[in-house]
Protein backbone atom coordinates (compact mmCIF):
# COMPACT_ATOMS: atom_id res chain seq x y z
CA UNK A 1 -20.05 21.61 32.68
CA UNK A 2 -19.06 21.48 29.08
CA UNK A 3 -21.25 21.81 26.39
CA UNK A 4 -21.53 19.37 23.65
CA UNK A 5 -22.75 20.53 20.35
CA UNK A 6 -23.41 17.58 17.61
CA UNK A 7 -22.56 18.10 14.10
CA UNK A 8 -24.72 15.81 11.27
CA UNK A 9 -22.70 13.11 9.97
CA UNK A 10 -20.70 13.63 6.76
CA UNK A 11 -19.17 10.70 4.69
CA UNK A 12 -16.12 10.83 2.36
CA UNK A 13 -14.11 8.32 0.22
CA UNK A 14 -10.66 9.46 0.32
CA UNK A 15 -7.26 8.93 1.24
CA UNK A 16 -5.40 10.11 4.21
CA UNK A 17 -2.08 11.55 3.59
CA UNK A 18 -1.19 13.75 0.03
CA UNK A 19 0.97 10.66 -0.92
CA UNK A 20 -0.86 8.09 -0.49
CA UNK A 21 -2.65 6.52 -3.47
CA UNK A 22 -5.75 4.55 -3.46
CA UNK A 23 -6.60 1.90 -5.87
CA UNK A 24 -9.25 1.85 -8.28
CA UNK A 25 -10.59 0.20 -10.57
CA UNK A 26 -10.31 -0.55 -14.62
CA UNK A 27 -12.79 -1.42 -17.27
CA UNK A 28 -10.68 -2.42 -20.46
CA UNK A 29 -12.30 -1.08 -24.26
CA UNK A 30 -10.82 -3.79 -27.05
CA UNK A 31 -11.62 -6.52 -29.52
CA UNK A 32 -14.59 -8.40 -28.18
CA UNK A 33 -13.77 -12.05 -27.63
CA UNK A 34 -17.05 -12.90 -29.09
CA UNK A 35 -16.92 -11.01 -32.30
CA UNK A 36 -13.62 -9.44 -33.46
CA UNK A 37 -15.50 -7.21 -35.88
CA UNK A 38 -16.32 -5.55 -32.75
CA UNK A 39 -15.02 -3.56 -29.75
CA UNK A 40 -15.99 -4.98 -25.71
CA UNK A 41 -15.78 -3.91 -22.60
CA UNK A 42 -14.14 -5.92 -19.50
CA UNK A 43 -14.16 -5.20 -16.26
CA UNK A 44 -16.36 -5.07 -12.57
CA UNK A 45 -19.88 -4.09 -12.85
CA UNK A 46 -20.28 -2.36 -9.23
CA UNK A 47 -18.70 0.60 -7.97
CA UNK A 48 -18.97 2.07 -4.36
CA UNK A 49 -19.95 5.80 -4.17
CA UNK A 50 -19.49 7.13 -0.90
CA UNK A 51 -20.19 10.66 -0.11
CA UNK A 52 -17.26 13.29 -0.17
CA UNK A 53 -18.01 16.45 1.48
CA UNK A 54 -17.03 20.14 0.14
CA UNK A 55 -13.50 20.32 0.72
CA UNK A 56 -12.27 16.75 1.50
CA UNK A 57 -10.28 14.86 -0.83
CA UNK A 58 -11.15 12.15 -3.27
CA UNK A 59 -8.03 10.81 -4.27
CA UNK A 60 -4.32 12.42 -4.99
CA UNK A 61 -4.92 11.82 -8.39
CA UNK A 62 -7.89 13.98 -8.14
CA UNK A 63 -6.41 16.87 -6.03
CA UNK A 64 -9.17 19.74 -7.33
CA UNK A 65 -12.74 17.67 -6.57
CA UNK A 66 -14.05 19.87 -4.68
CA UNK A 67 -16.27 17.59 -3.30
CA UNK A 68 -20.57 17.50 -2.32
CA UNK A 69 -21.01 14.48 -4.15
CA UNK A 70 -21.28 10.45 -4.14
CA UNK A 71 -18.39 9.88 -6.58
CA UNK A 72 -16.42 6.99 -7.66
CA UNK A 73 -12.77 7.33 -9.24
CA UNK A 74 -12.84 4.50 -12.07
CA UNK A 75 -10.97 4.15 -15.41
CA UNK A 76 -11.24 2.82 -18.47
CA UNK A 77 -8.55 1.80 -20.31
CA UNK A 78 -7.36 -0.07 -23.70
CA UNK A 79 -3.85 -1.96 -22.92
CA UNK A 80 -4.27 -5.78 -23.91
CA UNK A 81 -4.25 -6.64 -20.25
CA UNK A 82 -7.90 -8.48 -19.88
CA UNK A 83 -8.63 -8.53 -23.59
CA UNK A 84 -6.95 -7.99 -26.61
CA UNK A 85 -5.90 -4.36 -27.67
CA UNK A 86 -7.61 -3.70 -30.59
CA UNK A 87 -5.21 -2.00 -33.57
CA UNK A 88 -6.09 0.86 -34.78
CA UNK A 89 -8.52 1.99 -32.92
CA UNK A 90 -9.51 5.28 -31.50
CA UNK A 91 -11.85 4.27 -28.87
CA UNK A 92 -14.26 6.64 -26.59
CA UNK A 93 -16.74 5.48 -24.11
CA UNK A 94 -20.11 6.61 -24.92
CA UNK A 95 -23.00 7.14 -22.06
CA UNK A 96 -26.10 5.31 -23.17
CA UNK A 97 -28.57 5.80 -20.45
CA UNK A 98 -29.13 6.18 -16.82
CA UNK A 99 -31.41 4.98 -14.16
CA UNK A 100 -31.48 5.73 -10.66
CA UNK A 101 -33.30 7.47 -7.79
CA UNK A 102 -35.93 9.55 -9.12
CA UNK A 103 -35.13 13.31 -9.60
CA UNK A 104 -31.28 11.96 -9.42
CA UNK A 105 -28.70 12.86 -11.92
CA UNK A 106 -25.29 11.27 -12.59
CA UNK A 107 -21.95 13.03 -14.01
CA UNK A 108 -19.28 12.69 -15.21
CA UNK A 109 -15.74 14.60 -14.38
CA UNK A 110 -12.46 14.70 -16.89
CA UNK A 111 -9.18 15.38 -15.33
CA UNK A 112 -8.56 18.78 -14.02
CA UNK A 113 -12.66 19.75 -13.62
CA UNK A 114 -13.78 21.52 -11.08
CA UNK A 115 -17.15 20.92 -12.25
CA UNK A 116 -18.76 18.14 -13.63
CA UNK A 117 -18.22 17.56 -17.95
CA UNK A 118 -21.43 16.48 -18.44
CA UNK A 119 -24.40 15.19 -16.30
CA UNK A 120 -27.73 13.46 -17.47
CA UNK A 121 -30.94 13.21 -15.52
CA UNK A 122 -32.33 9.45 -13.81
CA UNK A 123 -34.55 8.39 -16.61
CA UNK A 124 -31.85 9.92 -19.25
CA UNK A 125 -31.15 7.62 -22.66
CA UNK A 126 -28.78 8.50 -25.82
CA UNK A 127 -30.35 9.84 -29.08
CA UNK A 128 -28.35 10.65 -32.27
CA UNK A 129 -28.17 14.50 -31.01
CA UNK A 130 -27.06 13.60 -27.32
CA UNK A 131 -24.16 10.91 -26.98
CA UNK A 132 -21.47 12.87 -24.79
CA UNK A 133 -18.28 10.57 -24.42
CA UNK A 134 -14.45 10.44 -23.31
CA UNK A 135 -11.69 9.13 -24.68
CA UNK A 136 -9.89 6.11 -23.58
CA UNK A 137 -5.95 6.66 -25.43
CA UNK A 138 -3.39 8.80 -23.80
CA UNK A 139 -1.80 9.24 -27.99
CA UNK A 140 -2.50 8.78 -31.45
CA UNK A 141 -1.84 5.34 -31.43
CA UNK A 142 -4.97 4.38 -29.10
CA UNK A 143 -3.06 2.35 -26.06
CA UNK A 144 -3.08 3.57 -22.78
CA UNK A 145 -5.75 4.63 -19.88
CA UNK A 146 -6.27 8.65 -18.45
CA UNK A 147 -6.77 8.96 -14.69
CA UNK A 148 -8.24 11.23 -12.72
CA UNK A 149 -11.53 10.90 -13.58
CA UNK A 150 -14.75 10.63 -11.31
CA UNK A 151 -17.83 9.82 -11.74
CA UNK A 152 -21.24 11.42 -9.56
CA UNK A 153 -24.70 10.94 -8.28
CA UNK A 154 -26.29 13.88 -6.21
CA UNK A 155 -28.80 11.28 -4.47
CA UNK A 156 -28.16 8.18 -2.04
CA UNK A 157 -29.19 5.02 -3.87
CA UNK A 158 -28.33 2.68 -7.02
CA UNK A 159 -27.25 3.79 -10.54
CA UNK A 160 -27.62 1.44 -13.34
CA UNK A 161 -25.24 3.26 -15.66
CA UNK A 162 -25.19 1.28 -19.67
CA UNK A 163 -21.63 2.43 -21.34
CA UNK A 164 -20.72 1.44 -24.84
CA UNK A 165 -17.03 1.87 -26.29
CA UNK A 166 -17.32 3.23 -29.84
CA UNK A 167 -14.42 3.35 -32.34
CA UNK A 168 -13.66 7.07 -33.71
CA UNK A 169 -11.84 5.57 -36.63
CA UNK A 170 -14.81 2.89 -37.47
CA UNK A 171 -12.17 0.10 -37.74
CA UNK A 172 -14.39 -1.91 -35.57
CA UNK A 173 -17.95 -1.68 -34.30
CA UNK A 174 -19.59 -0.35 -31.14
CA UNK A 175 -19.40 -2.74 -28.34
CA UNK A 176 -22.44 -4.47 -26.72
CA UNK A 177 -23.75 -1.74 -23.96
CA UNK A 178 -22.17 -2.68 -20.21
CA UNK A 179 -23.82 -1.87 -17.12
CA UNK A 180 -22.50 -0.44 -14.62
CA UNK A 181 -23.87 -0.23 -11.06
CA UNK A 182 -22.79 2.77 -9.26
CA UNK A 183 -24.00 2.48 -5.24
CA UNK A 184 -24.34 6.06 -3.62
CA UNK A 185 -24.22 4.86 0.15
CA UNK A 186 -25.31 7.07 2.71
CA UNK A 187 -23.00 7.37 5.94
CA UNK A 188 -24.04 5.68 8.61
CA UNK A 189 -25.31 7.13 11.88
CA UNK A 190 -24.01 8.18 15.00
CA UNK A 191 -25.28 8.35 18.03
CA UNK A 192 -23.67 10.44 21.08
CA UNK A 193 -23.64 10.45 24.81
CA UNK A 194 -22.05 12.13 27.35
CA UNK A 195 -20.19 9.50 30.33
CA UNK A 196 -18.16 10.84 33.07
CA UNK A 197 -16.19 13.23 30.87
CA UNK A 198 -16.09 12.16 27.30
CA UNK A 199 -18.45 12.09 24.35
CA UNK A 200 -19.29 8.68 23.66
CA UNK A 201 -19.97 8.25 20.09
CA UNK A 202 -21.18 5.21 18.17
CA UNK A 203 -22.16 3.58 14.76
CA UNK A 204 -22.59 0.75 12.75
CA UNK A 205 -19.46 -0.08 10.45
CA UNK A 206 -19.41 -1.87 7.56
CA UNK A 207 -17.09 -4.59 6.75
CA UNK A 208 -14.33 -3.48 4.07
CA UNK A 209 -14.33 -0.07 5.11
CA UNK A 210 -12.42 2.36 7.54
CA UNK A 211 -13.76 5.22 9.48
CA UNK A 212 -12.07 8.41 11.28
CA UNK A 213 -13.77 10.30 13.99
CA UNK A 214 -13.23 14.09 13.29
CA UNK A 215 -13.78 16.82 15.78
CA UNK A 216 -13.85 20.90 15.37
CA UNK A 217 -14.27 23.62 17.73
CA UNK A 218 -15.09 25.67 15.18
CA UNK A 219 -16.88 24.09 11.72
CA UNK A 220 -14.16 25.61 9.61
CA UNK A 221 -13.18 23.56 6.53
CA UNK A 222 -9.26 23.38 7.79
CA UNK A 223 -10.52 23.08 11.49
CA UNK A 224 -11.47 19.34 11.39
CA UNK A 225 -8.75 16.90 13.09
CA UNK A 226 -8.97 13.37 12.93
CA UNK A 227 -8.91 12.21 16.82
CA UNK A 228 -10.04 8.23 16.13
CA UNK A 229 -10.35 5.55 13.94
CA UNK A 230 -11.41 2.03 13.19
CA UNK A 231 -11.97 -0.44 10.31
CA UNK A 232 -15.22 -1.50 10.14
CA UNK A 233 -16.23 -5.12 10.71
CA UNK A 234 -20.23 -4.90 10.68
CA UNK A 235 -20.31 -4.56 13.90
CA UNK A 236 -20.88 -1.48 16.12
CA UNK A 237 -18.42 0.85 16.84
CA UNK A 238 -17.72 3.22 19.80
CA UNK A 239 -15.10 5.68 19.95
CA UNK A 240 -14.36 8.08 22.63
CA UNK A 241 -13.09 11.76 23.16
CA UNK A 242 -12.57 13.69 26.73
CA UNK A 243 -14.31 17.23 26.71
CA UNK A 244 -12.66 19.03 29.34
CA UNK A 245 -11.40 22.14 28.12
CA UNK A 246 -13.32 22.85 25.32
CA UNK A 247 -16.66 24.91 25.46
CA UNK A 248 -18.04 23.78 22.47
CA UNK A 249 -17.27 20.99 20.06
CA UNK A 250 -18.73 19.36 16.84
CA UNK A 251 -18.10 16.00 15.88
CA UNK A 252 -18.22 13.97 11.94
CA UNK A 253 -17.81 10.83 10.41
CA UNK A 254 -15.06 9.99 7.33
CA UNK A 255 -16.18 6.55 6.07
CA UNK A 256 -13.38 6.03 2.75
CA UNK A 257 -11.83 2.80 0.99
């Protein structure tokens, strides 16, 4: 009789396939429609943060995340498209404070880092000798949008993250602060039993996302292979793989955008 081991349940947001692109979201820096002596910041207010594990990818425009986070691939941008672009301006987005699960901390990832630029503690706010910020412009003329950026939390739970976009070249003034919700969601769980032959494994999907049963006979990084998958509805899920021929045989969970 085969033996069945069970592996814990990993989650990742990623995409399937190194050409595949998944979209993301924009917050647009530029003249506030409210006070054009000002800079403001358009865009969503929630972000999904689902857990990527050590060695699974984030997103092809993020190629070296090595992963072991909650993280979130969002961008901000100054092109005219929601607001108008504001001339002259050099604009960064500043972090002004961060609350969250207690003991938590959040980060922050430029292009190209393999570990984070800069993270602050839950509980962490701005003062004149610790603002750390990123640039918005691709050039010296201010327009354009950088990607391959993520942002982090370490913990499962809600981040209310306050940005501000500030003006290098103090044409206009700092925005109002935006918040930003950042929700690290845990994976959900599986449950396994064995029925005349196969493993039997289920969970509760959530609607919006997709899912891919992985199984490894050996827990190696490159050993995982994707035998199943589903969208979720909100309903449960089971999924099914034979055992025969295989002594051993460890089983996770990609949930992913």
């Amino acid at each position: 009789m085969s033996r069945l081991s069970f592996y814990a349940l990993l989650a990742c947001l990623c995409v399937l396939g190194p050409f595949t692109l998944r979209a993301h979201d924009h917050i647009e820096a530029g003249v506030d429609p409210e006070d054009e002596s000002r800079l403001g910041l358009a865009g969503p207010g929630f972000q999904l943060s689902l857990y990527v594990p050590r060695g699974e990818p984030l997103s092809t425009y993020l190629p070296q995340f090595p992963g072991g986070f909650y993280a979130t691939e969002l961008s901000f941008s100054a092109e005219g498209n929601v607001i108008e672009f504001p001339p002259g301006a050099r604009t960064r987005i500043e972090l002004v404070s961060v609350t969250g699960p207690q003991g938590a901390s959040f980060g922050f990832w430029e292009t190209g880092a393999t570990t984070p630029t800069f993270t602050r503690p839950v509980g962490w706010t701005a003062s004149e000798g610790d603002r750390p910020s990123f640039p918005v412009y691709e050039n010296a003329s201010g327009y354009g949008h950088i990607h391959g950026r993520a942002f982090t939390a370490d913990h499962p739970g809600d981040y209310q993250i306050v940005f501000r976009a500030v003006d290098e070249s103090a044409t206009y003034a700092p925005s109002q602060p935006k918040t930003v919700l950042f929700r690290a969601l845990s994976a959900p769980q599986l449950a396994i039993r064995i029925e005349s032959g196969d493993a039997r494994l289920t969970f509760s999907s959530r609607p919006n996302l997709s899912y891919d049963l992985q199984a490894s006979t050996t827990l190696t990084d490159d050993g995982w292979q994707t035998i199943a998958f589903a969208d979720g509805t909100g309903a449960v899920i089971e999924l099914a793989d034979p055992l025969a021929g295989r002594p051993q045989v460890f089983y996770r969970l990609v949930e992913y955008r």
